[in-house]
Protein backbone atom coordinates (compact mmCIF):
# COMPACT_ATOMS: atom_id res chain seq x y z
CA UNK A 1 -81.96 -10.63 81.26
CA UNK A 2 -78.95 -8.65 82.17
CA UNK A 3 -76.87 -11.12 82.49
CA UNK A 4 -77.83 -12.27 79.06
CA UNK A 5 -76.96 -8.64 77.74
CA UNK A 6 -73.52 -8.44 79.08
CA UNK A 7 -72.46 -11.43 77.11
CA UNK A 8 -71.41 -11.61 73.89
CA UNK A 9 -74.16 -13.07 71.92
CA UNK A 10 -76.21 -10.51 74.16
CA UNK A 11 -74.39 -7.51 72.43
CA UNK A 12 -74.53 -9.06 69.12
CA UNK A 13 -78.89 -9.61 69.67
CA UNK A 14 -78.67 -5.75 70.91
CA UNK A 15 -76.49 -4.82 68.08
CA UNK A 16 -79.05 -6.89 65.30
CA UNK A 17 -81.83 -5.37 66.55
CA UNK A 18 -80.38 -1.82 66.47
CA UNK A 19 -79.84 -2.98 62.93
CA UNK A 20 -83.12 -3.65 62.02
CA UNK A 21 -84.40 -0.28 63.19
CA UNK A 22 -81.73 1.62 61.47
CA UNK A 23 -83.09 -0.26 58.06
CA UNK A 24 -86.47 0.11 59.19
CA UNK A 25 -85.78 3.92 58.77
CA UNK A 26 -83.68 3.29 55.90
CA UNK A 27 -86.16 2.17 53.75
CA UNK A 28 -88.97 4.83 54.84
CA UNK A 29 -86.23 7.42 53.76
CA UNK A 30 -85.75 5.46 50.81
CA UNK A 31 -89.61 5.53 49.67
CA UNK A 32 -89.63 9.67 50.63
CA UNK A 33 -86.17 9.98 48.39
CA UNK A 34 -87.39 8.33 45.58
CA UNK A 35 -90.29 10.48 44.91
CA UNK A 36 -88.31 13.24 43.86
CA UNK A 37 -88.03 11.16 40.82
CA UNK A 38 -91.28 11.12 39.92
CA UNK A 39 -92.76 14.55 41.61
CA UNK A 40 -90.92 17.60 42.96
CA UNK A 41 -94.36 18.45 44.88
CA UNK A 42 -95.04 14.97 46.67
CA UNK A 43 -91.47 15.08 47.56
CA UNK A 44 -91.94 18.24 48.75
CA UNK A 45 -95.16 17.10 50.65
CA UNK A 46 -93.79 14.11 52.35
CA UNK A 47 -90.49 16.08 53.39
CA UNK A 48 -92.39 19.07 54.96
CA UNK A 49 -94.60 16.29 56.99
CA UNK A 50 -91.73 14.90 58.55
CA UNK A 51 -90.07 18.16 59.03
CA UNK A 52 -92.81 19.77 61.10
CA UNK A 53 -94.44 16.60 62.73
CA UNK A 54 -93.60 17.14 66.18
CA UNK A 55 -93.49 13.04 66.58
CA UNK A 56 -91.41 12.52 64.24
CA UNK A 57 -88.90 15.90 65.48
CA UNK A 58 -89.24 15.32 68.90
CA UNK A 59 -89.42 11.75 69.93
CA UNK A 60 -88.73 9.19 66.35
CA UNK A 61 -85.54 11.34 65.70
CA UNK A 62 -83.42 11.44 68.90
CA UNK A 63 -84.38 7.81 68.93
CA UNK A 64 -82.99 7.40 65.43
CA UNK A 65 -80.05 9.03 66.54
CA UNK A 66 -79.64 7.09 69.39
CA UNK A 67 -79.93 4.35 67.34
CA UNK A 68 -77.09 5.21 65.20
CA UNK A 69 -74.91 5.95 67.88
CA UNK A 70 -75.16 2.90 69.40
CA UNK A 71 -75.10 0.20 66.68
CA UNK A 72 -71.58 2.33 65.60
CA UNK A 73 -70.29 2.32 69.03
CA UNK A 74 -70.95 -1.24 69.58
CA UNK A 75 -69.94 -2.01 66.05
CA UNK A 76 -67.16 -1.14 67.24
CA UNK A 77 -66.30 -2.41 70.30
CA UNK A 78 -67.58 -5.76 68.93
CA UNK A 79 -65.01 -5.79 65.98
CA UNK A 80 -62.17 -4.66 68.50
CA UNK A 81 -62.96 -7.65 70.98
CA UNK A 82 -63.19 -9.80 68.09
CA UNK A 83 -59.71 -8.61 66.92
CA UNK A 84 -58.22 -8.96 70.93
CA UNK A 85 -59.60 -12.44 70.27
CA UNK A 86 -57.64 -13.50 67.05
CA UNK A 87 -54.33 -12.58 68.17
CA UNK A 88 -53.82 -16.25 68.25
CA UNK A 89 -51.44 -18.09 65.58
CA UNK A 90 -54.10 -20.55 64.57
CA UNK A 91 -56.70 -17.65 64.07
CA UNK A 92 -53.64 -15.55 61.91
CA UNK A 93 -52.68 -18.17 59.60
CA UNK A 94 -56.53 -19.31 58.55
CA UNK A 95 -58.56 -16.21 59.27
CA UNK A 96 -59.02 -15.85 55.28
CA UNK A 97 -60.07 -19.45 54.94
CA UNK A 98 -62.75 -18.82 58.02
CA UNK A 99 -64.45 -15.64 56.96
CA UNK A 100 -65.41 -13.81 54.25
CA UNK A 101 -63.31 -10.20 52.81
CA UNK A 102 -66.39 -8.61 54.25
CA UNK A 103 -66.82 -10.28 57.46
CA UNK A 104 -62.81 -9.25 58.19
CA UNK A 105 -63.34 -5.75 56.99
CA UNK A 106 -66.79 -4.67 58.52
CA UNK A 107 -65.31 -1.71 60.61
CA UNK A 108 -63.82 -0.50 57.64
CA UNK A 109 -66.85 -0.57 55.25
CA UNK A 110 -68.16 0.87 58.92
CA UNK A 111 -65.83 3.85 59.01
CA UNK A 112 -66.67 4.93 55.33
CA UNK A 113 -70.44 4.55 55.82
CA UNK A 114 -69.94 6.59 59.40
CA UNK A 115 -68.03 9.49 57.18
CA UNK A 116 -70.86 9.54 54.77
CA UNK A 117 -73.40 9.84 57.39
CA UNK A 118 -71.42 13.30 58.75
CA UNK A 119 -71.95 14.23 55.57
CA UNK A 120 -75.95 13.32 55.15
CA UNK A 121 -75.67 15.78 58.68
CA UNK A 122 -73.90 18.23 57.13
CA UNK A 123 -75.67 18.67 53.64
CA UNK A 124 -79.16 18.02 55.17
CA UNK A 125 -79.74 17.44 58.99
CA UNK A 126 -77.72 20.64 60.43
CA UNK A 127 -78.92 22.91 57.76
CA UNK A 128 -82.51 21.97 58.30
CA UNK A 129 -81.81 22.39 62.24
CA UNK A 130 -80.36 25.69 61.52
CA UNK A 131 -83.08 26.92 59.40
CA UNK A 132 -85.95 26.00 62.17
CA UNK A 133 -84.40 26.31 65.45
CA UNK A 134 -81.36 28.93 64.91
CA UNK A 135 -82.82 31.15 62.54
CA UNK A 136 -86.08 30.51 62.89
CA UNK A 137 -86.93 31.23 59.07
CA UNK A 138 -90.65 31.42 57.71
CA UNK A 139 -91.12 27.57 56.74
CA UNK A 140 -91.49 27.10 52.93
CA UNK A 141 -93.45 23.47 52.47
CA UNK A 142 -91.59 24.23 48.58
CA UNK A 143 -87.88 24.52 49.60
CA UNK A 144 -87.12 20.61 50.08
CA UNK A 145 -86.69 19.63 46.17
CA UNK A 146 -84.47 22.30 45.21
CA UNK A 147 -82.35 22.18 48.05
CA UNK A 148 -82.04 18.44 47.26
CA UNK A 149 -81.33 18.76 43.96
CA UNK A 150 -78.69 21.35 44.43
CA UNK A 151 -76.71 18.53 46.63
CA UNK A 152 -76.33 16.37 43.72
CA UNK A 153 -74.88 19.49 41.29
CA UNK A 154 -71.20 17.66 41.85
CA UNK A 155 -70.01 14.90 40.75
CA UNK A 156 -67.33 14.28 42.92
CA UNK A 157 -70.20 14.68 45.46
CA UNK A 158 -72.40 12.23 43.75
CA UNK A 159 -69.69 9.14 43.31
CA UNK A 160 -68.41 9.79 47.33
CA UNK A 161 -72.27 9.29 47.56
CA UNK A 162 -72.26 6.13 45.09
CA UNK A 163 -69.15 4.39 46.90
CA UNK A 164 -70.53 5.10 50.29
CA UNK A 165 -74.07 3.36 48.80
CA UNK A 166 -72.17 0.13 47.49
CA UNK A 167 -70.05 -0.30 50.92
CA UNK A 168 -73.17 0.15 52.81
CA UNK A 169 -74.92 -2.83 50.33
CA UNK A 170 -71.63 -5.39 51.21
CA UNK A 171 -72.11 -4.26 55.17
CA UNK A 172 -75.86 -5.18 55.06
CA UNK A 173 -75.50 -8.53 52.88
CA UNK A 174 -73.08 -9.14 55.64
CA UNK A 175 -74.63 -7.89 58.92
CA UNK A 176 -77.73 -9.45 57.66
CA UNK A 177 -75.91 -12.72 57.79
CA UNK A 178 -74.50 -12.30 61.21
CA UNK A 179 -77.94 -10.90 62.38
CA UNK A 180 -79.86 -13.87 60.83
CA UNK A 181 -77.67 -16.14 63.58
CA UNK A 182 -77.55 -13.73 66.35
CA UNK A 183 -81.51 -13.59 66.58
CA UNK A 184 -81.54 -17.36 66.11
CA UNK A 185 -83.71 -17.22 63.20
CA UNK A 186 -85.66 -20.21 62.25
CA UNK A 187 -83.99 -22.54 60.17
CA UNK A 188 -87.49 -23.23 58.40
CA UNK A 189 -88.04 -19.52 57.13
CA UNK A 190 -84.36 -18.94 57.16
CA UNK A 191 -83.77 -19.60 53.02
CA UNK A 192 -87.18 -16.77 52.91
CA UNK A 193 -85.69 -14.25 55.14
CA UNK A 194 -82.18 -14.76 53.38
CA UNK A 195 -83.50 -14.00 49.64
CA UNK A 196 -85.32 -10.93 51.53
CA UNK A 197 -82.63 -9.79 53.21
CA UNK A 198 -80.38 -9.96 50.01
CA UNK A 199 -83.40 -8.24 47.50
CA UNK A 200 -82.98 -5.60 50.19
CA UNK A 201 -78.93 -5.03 50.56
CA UNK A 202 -79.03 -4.50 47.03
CA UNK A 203 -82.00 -2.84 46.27
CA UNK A 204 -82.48 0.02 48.59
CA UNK A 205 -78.36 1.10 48.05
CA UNK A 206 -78.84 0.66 44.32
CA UNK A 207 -81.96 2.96 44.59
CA UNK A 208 -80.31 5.80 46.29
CA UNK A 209 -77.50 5.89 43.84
CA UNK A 210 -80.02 5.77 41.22
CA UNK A 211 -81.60 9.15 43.20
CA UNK A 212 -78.29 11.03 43.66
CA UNK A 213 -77.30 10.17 39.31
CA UNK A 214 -80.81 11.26 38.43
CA UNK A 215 -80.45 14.61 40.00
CA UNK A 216 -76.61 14.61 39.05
CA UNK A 217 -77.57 14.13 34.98
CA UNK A 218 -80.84 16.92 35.47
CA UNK A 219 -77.78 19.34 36.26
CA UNK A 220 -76.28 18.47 32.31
C-alpha cells in the first residue's frame, strides 16, 4: 500500500479522493447557502448549528482544511511533474491535439479558485474565528444572514465571486474526468456517474452565483 501511494497513479487516487470530500462539503455548504434565499431564519438556524457544534468546530473542520491543503498542494506538484514530463518535442508540438484547454490549464483555473478561497477566509472564516475565540463576543444565533448579505453589497465583489464560480465549474467537469479514471471507475456505470458528475459541475457553481446575485440585486 505504500508503495502504491508513492506512485503516480497513487497520488492521482489520493488526490481524487481528496476531491470527492472537498465536494462532499461543497454541496452541504451549498444546501445551507441556498436557504438564505428562501428564509433569513433557517439560514440563520442551520449556520448557528454548525457554528457552535463542537463536531463540526473541532474535528470536521481541521479535517476540511486539511483537505484543502492537500488536494492544492498535490494539485500542484502533480501539474508541475506533469509539466517536467512534457518538455519533450513530441509532447510540445501536439499537446493541444492531446488534451483539452482545461486539462492544460488546471493549475491556473487552480490558482484563481485558491485566491477566491482566501477570500471565503477572509469575508467569513477569520471573522467568525475572531468573533468566538479572540473576542469572545455574546453569540447571536441572528447575526449570520445579515452579515451574509452585507458581503454581496458590491458588485465588483459579487462578479470576482461569479468568475471564481464558473472556473471552479470547468475544474470540476475536468477533475471529474481525470478522477473518473484514476479510481478506475466501472466502465458499466461509467456513462451514470459521468451525466452525475456533469449535473453537478454545473449545478452547484451556477447555484452559488445565483446566491451571491440574489443578495447583490436585494441591495438595489
Amino acid at each position: 500500500m505504500k508503495n502504491f501511494i508513492t506512485t503516480s497513479i497513487g497520488k492521482k487516487f489520493a488526490m481524487a479522493l481528496s476531491a470527492i470530500f472537498l465536494m462532499v462539503f461543497l454541496l452541504q455548504h451549498f444546501l445551507i447557502n441556498i436557504t438564505s434565499v428562501f428564509s433569513a431564519d433557517i439560514f440563520n438556524f442551520l449556520s448557528h448549528f454548525m457554528g457552535t457544534n463542537p463536531l463540526v468546530q473541532f474535528i470536521l473542520q481541521p479535517i476540511l482544511i486539511a483537505g484543502v491543503i492537500f488536494h492544492f498542494v498535490m494539485g500542484f506538484y502533480l501539474e508541475f511533474q506533469n509539466r517536467k514530463a512534457t518538455k519533450y518535442e513530441y509532447h510540445k508540438v501536439r499537446g493541444g491535439a492531446n488534451s483539452t484547454w482545461m486539462s492544460r490549464n488546471m493549475i491556473w483555473s487552480g490558482l484563481v479558485i485558491l485566491s477566491f478561497l482566501i477570500l471565503h477566509f477572509i469575508d467569513f472564516w477569520f471573522p467568525e474565528m475572531n468573533h468566538k475565540y479572540v473576542e469572545f463576543l455574546p453569540e447571536d444565533p441572528n447575526r449570520y444572514y445579515d452579515e451574509l448579505v452585507e458581503k454581496f453589497e458590491s458588485p465588483v465583489r459579487v462578479l470576482f465571486y461569479c468568475i471564481s464560480f464558473v472556473l471552479l465549474s470547468l475544474h470540476l467537469l475536468h477533475g471529474f474526468s481525470s478522477s473518473l479514471k484514476s479510481m478506475g471507475t466501472n466502465k458499466t456505470y461509467v456513462s451514470t456517474v459521468k451525466n452525475l458528475s456533469n449535473f453537478y459541475a454545473i449545478g452547484i457553481p451556477a447555484g452559488f452565483c445565483f446566491i451571491a446575485v440574489f443578495h447583490l440585486l436585494s441591495h438595489l
